[in-house]
PDB file of N, CA and C in Angstrom:
ATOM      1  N   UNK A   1       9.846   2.933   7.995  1.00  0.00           N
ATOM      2  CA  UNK A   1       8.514   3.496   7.957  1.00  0.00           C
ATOM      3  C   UNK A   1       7.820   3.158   9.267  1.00  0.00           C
ATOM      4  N   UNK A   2       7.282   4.044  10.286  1.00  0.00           N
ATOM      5  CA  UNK A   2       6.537   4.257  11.007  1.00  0.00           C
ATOM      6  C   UNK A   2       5.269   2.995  11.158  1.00  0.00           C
ATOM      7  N   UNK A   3       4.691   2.265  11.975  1.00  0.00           N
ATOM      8  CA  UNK A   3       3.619   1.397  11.922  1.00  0.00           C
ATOM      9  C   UNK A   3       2.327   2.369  11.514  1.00  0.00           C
ATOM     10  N   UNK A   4       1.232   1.928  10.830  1.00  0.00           N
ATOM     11  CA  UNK A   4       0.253   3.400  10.646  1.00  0.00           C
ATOM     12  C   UNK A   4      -0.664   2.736  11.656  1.00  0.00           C
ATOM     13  N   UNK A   5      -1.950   4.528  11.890  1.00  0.00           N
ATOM     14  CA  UNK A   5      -2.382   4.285  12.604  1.00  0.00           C
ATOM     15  C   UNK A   5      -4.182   3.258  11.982  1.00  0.00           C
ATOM     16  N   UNK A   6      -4.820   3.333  12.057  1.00  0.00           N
ATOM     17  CA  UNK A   6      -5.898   2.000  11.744  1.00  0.00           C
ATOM     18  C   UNK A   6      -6.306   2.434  10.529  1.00  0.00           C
ATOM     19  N   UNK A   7      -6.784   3.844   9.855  1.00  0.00           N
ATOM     20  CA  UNK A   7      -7.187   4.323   8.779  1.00  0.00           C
ATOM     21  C   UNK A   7      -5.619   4.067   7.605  1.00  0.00           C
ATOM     22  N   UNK A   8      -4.655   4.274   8.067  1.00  0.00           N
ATOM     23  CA  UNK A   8      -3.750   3.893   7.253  1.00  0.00           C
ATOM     24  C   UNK A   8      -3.287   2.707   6.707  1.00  0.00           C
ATOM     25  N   UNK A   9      -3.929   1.437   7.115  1.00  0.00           N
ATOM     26  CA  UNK A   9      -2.949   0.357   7.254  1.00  0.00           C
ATOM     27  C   UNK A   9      -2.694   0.006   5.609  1.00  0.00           C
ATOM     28  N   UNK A  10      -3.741  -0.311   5.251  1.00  0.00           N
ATOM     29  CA  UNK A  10      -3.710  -1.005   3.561  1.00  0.00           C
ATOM     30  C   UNK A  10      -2.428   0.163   2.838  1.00  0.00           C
ATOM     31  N   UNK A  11      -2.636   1.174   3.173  1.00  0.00           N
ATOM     32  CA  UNK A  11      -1.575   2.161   2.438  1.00  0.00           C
ATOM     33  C   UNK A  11       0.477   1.909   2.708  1.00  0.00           C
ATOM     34  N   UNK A  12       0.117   1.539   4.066  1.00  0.00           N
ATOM     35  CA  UNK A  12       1.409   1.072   4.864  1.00  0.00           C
ATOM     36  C   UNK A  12       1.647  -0.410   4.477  1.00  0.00           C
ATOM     37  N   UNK A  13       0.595  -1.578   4.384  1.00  0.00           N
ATOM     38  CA  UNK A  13       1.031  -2.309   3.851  1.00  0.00           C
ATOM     39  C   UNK A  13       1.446  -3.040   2.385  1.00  0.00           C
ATOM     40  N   UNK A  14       0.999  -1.567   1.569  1.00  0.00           N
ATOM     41  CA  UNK A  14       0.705  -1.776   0.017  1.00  0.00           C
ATOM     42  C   UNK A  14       2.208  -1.179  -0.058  1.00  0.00           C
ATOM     43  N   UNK A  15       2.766  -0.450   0.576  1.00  0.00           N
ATOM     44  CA  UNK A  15       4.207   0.162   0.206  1.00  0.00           C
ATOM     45  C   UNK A  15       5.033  -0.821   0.744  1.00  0.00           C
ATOM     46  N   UNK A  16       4.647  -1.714   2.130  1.00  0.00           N
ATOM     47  CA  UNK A  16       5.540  -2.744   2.119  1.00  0.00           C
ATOM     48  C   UNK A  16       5.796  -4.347   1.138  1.00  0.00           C
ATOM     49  N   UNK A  17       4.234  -3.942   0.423  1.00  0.00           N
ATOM     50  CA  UNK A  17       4.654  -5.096  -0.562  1.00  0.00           C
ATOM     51  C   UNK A  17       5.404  -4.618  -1.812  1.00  0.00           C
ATOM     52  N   UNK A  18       5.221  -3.242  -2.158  1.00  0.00           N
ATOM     53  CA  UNK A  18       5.937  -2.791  -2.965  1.00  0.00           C
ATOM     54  C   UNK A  18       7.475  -2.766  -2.882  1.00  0.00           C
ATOM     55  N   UNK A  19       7.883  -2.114  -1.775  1.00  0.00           N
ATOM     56  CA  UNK A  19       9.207  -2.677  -1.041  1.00  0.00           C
ATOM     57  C   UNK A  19       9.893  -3.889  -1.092  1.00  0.00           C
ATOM     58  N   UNK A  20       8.866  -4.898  -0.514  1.00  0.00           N
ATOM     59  CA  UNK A  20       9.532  -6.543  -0.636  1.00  0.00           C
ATOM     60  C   UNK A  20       9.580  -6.725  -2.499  1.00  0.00           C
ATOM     61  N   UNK A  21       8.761  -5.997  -3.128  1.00  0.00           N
ATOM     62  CA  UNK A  21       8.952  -6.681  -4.679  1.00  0.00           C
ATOM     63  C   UNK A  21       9.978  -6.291  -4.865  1.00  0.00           C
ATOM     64  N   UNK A  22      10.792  -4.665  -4.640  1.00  0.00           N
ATOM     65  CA  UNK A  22      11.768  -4.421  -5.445  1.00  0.00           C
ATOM     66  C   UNK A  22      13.100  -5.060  -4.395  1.00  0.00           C
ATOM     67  N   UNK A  23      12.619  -5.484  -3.421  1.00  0.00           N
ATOM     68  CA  UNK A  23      14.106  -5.895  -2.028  1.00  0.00           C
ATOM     69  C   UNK A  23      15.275  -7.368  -2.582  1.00  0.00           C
ATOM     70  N   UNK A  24      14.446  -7.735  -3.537  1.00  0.00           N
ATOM     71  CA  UNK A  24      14.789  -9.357  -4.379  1.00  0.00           C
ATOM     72  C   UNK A  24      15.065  -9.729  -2.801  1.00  0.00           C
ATOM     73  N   UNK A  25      14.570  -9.767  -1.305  1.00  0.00           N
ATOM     74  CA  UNK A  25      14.804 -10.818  -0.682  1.00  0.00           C
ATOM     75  C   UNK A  25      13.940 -12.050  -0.726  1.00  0.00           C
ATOM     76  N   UNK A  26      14.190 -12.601   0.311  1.00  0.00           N
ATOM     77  CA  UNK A  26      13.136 -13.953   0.754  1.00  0.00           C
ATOM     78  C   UNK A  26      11.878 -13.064   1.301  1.00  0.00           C
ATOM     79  N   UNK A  27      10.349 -13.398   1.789  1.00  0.00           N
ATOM     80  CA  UNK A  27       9.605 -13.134   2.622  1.00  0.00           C
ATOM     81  C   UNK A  27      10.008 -13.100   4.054  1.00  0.00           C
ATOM     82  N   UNK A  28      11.007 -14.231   4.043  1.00  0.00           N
ATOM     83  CA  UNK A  28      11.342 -14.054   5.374  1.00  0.00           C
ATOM     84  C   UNK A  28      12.338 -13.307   6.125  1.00  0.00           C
ATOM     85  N   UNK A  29      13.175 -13.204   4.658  1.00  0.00           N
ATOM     86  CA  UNK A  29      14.257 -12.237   5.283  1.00  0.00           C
ATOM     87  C   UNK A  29      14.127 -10.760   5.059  1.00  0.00           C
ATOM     88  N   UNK A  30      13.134 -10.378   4.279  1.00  0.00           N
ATOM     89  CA  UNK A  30      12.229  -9.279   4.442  1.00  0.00           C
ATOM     90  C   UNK A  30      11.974  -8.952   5.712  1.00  0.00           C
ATOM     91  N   UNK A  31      10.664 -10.039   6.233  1.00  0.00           N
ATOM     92  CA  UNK A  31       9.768  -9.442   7.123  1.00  0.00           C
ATOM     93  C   UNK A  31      10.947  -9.090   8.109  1.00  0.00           C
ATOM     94  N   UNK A  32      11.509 -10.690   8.812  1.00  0.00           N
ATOM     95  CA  UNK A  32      12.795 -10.053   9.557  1.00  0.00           C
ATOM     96  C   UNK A  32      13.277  -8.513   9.899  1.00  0.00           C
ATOM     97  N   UNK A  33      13.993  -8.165   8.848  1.00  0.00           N
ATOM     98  CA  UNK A  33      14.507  -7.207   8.572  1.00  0.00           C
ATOM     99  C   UNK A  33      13.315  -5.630   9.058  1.00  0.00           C
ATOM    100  N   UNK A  34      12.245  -5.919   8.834  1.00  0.00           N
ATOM    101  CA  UNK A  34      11.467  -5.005   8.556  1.00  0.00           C
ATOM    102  C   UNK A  34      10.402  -4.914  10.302  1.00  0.00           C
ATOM    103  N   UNK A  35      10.635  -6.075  10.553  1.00  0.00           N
ATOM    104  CA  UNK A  35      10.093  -6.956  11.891  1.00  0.00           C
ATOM    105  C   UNK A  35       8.832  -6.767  11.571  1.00  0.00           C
ATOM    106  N   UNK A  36       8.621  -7.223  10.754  1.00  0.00           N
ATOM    107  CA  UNK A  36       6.634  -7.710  10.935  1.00  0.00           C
ATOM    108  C   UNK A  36       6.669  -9.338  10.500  1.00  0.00           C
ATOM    109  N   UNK A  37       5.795  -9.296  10.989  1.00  0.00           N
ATOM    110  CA  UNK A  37       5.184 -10.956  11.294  1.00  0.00           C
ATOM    111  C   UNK A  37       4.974 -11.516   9.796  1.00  0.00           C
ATOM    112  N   UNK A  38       5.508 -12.464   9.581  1.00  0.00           N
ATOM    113  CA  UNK A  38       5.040 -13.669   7.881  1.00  0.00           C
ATOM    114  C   UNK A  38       3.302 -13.955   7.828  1.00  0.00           C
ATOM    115  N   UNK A  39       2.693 -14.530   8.861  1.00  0.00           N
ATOM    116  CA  UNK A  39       1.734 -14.518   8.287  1.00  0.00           C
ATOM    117  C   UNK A  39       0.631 -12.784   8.230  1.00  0.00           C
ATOM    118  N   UNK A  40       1.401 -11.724   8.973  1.00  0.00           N
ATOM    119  CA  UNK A  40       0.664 -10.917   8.503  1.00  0.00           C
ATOM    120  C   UNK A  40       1.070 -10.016   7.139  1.00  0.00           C
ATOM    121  N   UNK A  41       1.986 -10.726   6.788  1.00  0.00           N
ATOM    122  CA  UNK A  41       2.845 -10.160   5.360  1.00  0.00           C
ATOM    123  C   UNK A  41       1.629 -11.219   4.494  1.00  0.00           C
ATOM    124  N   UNK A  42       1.841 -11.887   4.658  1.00  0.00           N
ATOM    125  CA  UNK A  42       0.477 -12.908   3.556  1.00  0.00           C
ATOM    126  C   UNK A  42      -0.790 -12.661   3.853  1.00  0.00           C
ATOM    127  N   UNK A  43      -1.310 -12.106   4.939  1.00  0.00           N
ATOM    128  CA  UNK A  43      -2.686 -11.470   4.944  1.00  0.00           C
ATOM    129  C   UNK A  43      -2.828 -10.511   4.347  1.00  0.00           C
ATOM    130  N   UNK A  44      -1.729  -9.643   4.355  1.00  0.00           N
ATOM    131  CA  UNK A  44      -2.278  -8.534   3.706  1.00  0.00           C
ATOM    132  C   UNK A  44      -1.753  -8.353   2.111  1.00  0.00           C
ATOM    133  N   UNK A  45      -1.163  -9.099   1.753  1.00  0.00           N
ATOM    134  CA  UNK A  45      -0.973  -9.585   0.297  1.00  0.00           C
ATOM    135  C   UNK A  45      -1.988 -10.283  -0.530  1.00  0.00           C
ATOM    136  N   UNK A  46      -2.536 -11.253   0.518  1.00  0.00           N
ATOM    137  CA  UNK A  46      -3.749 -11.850  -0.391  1.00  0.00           C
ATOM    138  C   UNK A  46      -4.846 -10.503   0.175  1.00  0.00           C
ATOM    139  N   UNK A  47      -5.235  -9.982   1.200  1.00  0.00           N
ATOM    140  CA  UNK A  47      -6.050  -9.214   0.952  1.00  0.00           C
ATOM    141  C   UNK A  47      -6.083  -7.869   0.105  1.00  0.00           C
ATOM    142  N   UNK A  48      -4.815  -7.504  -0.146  1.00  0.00           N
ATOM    143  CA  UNK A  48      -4.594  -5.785  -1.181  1.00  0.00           C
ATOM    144  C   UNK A  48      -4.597  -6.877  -2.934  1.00  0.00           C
ATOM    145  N   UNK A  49      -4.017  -8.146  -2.731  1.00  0.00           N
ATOM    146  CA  UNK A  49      -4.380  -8.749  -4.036  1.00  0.00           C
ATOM    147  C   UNK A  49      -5.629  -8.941  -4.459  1.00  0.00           C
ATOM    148  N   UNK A  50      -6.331  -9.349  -3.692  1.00  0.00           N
ATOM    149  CA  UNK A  50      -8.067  -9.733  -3.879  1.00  0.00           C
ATOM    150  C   UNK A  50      -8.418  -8.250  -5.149  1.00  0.00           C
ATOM    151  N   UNK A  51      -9.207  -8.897  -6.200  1.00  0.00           N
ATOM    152  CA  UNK A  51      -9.916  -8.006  -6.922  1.00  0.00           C
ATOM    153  C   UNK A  51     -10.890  -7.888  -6.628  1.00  0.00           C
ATOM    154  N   UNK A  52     -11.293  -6.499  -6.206  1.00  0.00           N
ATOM    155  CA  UNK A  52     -12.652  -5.968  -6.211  1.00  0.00           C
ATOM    156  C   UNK A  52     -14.179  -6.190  -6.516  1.00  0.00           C
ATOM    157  N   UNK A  53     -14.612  -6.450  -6.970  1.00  0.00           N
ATOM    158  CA  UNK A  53     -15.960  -6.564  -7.613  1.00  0.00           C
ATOM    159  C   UNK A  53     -15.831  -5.497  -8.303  1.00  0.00           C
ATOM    160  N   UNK A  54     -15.410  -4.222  -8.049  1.00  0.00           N
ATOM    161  CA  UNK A  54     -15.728  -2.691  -8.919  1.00  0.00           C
ATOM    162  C   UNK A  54     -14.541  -2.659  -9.720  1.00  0.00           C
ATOM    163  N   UNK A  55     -13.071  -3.121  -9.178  1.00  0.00           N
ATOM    164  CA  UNK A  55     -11.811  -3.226  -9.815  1.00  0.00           C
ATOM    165  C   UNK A  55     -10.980  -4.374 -10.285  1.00  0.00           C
ATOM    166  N   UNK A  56     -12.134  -5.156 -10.626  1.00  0.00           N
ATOM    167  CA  UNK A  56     -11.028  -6.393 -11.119  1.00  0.00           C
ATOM    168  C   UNK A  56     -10.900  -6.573 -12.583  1.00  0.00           C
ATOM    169  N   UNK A  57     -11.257  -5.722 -13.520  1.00  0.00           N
ATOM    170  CA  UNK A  57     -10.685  -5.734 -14.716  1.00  0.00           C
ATOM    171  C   UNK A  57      -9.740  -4.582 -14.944  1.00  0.00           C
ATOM    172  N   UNK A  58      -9.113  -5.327 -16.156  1.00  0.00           N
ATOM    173  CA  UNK A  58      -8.216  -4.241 -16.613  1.00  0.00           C
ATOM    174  C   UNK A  58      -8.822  -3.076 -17.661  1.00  0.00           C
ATOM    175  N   UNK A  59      -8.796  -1.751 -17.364  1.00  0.00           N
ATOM    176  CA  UNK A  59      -9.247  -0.436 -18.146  1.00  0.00           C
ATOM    177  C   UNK A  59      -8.708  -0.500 -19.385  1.00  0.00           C
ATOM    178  N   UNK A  60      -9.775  -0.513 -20.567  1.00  0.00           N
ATOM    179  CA  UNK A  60      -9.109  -0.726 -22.016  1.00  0.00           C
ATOM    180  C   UNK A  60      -8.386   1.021 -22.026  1.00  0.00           C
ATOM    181  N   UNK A  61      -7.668   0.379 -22.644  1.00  0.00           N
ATOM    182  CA  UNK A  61      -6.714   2.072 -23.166  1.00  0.00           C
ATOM    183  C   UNK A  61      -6.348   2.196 -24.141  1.00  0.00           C
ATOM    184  N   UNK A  62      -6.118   3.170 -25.006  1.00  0.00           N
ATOM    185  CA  UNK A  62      -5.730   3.553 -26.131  1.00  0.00           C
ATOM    186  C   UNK A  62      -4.579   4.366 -26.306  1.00  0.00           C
ATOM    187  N   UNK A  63      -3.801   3.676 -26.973  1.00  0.00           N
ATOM    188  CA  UNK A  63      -2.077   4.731 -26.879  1.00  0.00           C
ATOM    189  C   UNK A  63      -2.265   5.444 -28.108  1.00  0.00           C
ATOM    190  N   UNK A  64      -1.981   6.395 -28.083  1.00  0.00           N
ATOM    191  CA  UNK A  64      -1.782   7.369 -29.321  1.00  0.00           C
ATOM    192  C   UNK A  64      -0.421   8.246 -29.352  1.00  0.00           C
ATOM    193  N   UNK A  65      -0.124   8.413 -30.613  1.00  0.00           N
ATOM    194  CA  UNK A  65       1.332   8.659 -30.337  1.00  0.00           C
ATOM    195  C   UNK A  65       1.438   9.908 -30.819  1.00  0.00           C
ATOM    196  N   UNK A  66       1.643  10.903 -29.892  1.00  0.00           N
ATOM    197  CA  UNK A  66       1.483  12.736 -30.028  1.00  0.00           C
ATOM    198  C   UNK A  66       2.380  13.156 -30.562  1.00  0.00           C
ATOM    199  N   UNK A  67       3.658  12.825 -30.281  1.00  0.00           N
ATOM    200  CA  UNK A  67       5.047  13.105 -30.888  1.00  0.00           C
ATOM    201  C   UNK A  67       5.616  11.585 -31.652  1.00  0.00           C
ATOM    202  N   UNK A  68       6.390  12.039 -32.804  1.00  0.00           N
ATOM    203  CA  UNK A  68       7.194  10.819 -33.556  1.00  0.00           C
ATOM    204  C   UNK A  68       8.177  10.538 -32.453  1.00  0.00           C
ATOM    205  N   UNK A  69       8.463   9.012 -31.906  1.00  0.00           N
ATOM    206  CA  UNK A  69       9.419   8.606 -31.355  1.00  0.00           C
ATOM    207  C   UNK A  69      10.767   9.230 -31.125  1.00  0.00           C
ATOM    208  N   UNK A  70      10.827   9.314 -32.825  1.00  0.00           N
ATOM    209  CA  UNK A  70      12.680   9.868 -32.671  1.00  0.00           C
ATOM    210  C   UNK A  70      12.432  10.953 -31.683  1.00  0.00           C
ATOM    211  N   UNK A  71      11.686  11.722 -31.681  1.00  0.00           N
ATOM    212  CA  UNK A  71      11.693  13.210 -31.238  1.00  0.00           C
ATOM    213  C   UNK A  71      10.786  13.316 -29.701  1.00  0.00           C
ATOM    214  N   UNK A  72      10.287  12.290 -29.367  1.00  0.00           N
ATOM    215  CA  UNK A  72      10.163  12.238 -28.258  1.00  0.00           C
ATOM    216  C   UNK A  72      11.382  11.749 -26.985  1.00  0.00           C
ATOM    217  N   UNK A  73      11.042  12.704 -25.780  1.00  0.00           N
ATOM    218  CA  UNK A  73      11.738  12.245 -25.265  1.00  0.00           C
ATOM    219  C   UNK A  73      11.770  11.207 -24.227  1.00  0.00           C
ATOM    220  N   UNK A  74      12.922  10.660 -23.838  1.00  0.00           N
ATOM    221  CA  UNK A  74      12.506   9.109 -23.260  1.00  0.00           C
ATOM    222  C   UNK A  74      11.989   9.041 -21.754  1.00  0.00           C
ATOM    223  N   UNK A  75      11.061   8.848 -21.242  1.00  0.00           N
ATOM    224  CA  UNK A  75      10.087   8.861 -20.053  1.00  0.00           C
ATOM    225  C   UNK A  75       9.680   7.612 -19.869  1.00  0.00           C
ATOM    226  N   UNK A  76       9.502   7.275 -18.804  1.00  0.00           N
ATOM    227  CA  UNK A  76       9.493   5.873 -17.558  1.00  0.00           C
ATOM    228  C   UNK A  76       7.849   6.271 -17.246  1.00  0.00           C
ATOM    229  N   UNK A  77       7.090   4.903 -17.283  1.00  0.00           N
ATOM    230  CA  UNK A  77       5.056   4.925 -17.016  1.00  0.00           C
ATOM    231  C   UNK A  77       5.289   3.896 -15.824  1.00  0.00           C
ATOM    232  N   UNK A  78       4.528   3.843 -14.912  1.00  0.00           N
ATOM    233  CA  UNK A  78       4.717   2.863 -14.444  1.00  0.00           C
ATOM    234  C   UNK A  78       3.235   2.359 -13.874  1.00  0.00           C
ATOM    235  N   UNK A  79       2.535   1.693 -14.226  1.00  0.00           N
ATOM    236  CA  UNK A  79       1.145   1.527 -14.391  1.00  0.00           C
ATOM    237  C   UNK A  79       0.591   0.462 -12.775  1.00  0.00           C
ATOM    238  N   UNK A  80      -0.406   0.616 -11.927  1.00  0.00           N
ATOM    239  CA  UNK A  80      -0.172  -0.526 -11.102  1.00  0.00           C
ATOM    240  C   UNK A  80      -1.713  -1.306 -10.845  1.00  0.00           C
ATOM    241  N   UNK A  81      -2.000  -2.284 -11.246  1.00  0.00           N
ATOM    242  CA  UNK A  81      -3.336  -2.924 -11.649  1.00  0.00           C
ATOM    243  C   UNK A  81      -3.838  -3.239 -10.702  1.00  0.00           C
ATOM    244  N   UNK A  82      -5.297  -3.592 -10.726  1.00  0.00           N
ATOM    245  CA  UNK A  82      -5.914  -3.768  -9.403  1.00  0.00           C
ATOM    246  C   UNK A  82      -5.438  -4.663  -9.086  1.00  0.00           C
ATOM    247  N   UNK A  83      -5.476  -6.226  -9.645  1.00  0.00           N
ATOM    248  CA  UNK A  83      -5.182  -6.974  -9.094  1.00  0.00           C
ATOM    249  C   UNK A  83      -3.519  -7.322  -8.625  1.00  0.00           C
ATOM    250  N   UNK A  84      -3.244  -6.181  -8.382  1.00  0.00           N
ATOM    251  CA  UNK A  84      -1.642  -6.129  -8.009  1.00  0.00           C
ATOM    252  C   UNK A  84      -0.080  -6.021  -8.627  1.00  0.00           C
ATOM    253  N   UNK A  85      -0.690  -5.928  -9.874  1.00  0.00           N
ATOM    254  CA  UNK A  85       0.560  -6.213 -10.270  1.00  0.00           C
ATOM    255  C   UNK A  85       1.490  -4.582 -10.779  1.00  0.00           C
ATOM    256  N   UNK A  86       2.133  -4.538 -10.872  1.00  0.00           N
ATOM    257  CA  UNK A  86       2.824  -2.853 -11.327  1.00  0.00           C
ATOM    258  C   UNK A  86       4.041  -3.464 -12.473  1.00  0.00           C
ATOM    259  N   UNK A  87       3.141  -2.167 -13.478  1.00  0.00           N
ATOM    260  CA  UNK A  87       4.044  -2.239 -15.077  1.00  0.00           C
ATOM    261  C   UNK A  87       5.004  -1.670 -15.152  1.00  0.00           C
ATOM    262  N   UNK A  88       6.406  -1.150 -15.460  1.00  0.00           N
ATOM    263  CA  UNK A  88       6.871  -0.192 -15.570  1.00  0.00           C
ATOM    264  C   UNK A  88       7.754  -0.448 -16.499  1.00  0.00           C
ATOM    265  N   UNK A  89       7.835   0.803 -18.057  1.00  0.00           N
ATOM    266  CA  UNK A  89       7.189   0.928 -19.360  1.00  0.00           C
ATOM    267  C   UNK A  89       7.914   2.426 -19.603  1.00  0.00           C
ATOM    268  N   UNK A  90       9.072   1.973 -20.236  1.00  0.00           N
ATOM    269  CA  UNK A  90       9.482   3.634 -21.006  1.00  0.00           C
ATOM    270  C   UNK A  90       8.856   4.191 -22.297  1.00  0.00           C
ATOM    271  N   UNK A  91       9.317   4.888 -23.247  1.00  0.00           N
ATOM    272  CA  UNK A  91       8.967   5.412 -24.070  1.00  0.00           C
ATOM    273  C   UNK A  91       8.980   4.925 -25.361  1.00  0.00           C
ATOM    274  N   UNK A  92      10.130   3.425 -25.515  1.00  0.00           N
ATOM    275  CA  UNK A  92      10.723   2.924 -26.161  1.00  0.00           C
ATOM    276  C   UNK A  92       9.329   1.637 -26.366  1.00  0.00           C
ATOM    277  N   UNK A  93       8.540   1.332 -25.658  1.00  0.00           N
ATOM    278  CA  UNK A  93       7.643   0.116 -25.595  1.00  0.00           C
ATOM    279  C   UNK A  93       6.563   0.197 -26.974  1.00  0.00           C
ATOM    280  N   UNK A  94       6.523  -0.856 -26.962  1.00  0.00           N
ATOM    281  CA  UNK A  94       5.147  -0.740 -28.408  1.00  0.00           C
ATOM    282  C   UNK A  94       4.356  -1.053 -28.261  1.00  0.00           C
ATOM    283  N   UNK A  95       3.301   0.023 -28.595  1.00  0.00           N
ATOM    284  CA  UNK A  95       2.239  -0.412 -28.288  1.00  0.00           C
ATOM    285  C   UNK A  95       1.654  -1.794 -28.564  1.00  0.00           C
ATOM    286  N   UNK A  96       1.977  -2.519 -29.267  1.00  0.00           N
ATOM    287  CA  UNK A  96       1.299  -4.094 -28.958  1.00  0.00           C
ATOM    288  C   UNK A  96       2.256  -4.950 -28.143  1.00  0.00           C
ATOM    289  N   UNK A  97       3.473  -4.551 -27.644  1.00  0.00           N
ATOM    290  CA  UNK A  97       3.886  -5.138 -26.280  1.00  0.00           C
ATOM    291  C   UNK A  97       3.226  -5.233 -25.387  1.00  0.00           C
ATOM    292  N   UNK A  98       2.768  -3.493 -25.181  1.00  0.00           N
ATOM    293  CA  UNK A  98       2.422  -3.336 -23.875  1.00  0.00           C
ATOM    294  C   UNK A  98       0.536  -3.864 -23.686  1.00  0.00           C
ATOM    295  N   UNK A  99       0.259  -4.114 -25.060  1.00  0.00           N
ATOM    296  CA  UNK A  99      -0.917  -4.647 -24.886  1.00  0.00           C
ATOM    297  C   UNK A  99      -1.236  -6.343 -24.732  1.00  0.00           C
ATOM    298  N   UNK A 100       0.043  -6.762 -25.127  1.00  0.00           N
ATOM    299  CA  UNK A 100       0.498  -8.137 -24.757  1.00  0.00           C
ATOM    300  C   UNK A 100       0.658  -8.689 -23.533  1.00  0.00           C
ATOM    301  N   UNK A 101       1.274  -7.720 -22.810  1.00  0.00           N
ATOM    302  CA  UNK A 101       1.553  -7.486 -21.600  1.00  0.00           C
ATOM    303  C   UNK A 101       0.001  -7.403 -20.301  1.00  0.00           C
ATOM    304  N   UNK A 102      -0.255  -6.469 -20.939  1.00  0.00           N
ATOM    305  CA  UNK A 102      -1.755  -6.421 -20.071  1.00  0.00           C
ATOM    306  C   UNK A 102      -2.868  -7.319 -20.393  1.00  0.00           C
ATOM    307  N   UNK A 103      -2.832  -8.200 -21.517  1.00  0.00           N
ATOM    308  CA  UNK A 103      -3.319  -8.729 -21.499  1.00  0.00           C
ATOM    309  C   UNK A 103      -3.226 -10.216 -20.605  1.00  0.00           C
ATOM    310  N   UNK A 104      -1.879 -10.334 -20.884  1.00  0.00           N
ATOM    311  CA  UNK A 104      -1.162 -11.727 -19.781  1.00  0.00           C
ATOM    312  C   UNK A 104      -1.448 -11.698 -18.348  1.00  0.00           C
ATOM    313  N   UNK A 105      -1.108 -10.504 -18.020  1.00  0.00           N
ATOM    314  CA  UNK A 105      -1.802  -9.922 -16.833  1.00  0.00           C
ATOM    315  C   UNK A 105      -3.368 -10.600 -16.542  1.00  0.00           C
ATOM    316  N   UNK A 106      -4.002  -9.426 -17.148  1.00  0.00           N
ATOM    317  CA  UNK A 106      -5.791  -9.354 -16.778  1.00  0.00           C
ATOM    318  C   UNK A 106      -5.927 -11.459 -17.239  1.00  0.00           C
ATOM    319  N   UNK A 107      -4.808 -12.505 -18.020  1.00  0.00           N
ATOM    320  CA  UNK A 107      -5.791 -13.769 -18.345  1.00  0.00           C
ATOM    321  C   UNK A 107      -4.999 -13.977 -16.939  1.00  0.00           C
ATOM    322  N   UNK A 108      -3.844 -13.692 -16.187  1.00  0.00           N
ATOM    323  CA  UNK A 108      -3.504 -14.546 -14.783  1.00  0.00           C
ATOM    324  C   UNK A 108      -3.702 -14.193 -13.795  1.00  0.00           C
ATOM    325  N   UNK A 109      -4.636 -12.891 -13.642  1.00  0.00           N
ATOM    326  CA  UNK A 109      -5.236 -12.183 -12.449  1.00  0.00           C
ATOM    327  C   UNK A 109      -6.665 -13.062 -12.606  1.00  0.00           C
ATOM    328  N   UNK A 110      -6.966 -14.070 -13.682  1.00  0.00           N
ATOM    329  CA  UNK A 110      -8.250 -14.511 -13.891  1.00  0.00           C
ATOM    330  C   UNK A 110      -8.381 -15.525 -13.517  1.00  0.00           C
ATOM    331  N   UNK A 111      -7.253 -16.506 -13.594  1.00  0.00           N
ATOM    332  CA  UNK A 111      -6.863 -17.524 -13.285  1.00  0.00           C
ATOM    333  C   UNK A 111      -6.544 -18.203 -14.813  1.00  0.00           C
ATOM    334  N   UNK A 112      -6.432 -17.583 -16.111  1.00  0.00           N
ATOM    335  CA  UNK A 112      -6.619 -18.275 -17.298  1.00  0.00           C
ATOM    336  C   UNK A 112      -4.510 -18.455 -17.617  1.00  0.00           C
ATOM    337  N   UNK A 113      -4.316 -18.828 -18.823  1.00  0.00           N
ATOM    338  CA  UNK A 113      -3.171 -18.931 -19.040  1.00  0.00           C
ATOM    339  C   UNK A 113      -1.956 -17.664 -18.821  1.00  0.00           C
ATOM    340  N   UNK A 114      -1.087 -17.754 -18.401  1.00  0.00           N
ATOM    341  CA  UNK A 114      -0.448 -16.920 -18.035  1.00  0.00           C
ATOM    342  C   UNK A 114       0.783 -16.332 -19.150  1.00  0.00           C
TER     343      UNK A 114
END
């Protein structure tokens, strides 16, 4: 990927943290690889992590189920929270997993039990 130009950066560096999550490397053998600098891989991790003031909770949601399971077919969600984290959630999930789930989330994006 191309370096972006100044209006792009958070977008360029939000796909490179996305990248390093799914790379299972080190940070370092990431950046390496990728040649950007470690501490600007952690600047811009704690800064795209930082929650918002406008986005730091999690959006209550309501699952409703349109089709019966059996007869639905199986589809991949992949949800990605302000405070950084990305869900990804087939068809097969239950709804009080996945509300288990976001909830663990929104108490360790808080700093509460994880």
């Amino acid at each position: 990927m191309a370096k972006p130009d100044r209006s792009n950066r958070a977008v360029y560096w939000q796909q490179m943290l996305n990248d390093y999550a799914q790379s299972g490397r080190s940070v370092k053998q990431f950046c390496k690889q990728r040649s950007i600098s470690i501490p600007s891989f952690y600047q811009w991790k704690k800064k795209l992590s930082t929650p918002r003031a406008t986005t730091n909770a999690i959006m209550p949601i309501k699952l409703i189920a349109a089709v019966p399971a059996a007869c639905a077919p199986s589809r991949t969600v992949q949800i990605f929270t302000p405070s950084g984290f990305s869900i990804r959630i087939d068809s097969a999930t239950q709804s009080d997993d996945l509300l288990r789930i976001l909830r663990a989330i929104d108490d360790s994006s808080q700093g509460g039990p994880a």
